[in-house]
Protein backbone atom coordinates (compact mmCIF):
# COMPACT_ATOMS: atom_id res chain seq x y z
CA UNK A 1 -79.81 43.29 112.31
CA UNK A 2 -81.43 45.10 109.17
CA UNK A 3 -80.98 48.66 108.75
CA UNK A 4 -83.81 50.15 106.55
CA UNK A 5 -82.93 54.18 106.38
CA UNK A 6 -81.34 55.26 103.81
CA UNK A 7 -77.60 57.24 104.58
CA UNK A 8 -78.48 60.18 102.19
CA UNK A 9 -78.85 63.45 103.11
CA UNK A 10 -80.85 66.07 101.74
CA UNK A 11 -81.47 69.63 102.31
CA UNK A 12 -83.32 72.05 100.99
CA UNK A 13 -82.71 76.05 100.89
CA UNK A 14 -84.63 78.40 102.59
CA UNK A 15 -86.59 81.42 100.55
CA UNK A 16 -83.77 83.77 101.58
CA UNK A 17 -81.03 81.69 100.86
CA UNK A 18 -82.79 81.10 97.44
CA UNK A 19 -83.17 85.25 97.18
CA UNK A 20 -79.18 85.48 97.54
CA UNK A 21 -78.32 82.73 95.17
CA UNK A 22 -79.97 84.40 92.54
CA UNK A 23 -78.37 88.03 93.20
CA UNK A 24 -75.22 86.49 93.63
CA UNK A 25 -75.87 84.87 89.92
CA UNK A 26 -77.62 87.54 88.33
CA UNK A 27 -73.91 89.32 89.19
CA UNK A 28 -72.46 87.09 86.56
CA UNK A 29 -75.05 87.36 83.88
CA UNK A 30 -74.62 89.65 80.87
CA UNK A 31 -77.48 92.31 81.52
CA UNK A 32 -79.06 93.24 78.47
CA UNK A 33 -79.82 97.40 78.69
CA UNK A 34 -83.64 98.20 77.89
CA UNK A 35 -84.35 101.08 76.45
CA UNK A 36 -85.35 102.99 80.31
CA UNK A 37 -81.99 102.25 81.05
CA UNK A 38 -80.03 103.79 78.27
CA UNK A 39 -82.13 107.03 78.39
CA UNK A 40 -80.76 107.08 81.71
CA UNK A 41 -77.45 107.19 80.90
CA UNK A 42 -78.02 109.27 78.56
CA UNK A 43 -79.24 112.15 80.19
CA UNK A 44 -76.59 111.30 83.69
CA UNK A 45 -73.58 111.07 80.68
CA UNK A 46 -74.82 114.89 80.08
CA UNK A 47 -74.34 116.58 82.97
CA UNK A 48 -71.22 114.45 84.14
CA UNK A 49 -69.17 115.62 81.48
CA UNK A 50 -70.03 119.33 82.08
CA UNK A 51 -69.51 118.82 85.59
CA UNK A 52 -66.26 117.73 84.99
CA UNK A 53 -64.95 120.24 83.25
CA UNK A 54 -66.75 123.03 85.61
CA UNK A 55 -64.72 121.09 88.31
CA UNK A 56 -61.20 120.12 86.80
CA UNK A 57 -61.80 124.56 85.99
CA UNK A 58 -62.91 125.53 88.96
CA UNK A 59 -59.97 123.37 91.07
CA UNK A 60 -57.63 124.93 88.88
CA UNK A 61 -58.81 128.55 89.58
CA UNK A 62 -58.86 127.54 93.01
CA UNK A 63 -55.13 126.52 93.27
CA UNK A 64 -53.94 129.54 91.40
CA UNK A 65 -55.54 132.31 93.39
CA UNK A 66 -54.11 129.80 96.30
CA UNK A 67 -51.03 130.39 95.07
CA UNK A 68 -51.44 134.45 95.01
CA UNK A 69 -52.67 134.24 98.94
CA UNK A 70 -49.74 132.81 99.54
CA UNK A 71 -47.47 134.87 97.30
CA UNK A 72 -49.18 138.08 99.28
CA UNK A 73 -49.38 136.17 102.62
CA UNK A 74 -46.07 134.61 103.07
CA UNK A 75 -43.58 136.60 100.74
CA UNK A 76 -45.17 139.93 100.97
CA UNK A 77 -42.37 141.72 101.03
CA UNK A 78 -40.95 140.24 98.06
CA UNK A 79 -44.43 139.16 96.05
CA UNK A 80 -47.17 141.11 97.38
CA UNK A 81 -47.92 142.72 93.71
CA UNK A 82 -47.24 139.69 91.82
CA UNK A 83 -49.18 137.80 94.79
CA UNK A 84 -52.15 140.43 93.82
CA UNK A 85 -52.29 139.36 89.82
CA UNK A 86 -51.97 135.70 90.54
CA UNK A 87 -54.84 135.93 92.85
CA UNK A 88 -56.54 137.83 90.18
CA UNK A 89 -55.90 135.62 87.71
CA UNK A 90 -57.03 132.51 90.13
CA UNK A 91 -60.25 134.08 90.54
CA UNK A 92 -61.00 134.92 87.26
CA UNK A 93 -60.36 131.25 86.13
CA UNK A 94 -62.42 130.02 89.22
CA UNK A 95 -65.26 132.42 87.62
CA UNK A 96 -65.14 130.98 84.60
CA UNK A 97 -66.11 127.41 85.64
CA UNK A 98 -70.39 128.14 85.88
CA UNK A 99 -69.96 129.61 81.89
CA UNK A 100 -68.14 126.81 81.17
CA UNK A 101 -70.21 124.20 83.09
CA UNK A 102 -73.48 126.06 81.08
CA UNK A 103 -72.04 126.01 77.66
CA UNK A 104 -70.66 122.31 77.47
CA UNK A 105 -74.32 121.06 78.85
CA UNK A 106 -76.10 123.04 75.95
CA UNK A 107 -73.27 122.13 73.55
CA UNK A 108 -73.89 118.20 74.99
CA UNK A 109 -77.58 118.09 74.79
CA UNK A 110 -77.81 119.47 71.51
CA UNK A 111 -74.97 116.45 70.49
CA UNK A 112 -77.29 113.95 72.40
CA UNK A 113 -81.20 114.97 71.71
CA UNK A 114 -81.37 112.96 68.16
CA UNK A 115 -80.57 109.95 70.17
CA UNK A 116 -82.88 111.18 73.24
CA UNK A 117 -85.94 112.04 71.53
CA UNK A 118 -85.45 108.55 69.26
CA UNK A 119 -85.90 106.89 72.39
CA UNK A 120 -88.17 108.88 74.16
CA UNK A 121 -90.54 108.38 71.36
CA UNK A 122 -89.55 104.38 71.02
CA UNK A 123 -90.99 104.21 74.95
CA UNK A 124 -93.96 106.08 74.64
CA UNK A 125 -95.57 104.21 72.17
């Protein structure tokens, strides 16, 4: 008895499967940044950094006049005046943070708009 079939086996991937082989790969592949990109950045690495510092402010005014409440709250017959000033000095940190957060975004874009309108005038020609 002759057996004429072949014993390989061969399969073929769908479209999707196809579609998630390449994501999966294209994970793996050094990306090159275009220009769209890194004005992106750009502009995002702006306001993160003045956020920051509007928030690591802001937390810190937060905890201090924290700190007063609970001087006045918990020791008040002890702390209640020093309670007062802590909570004074709290909130006039905490106030500070929107100055701050204004100033280091003017003091960033000016840093950064060479590099911004270089690119911005690179894409629109």
């Amino acid at each position: 008895m002759e057996n004429n079939q072949s014993n390989t086996f061969q399969y073929t991937y769908s479209a999707k499967e196809q579609a998630q082989i390449k994501e999966i790969r294209s994970k793996y592949i050094p990306k090159e940044e275009n220009k769209m990109e890194q004005l992106r950045r750009l502009d995002a690495s702006v306001t993160q950094k003045a956020t920051m510092h509007a928030l690591i402010v802001g937390i810190i005014g937060s905890l201090i006049l924290g700190l007063g409440m609970s001087c006045c709250m918990v020791w008040s017959d002890t702390l209640f005046i020093p309670g007062i000033v802590i909570g004074l000095v709290g909130l006039t940190v905490a106030s500070v943070a929107y100055p701050l957060y204004n100033r280091v975004l003017k003091k960033e874009r000016e840093r950064i708009a060479p590099e911004i309108l270089r690119l911005t005038d690179e894409l629109m020609k």
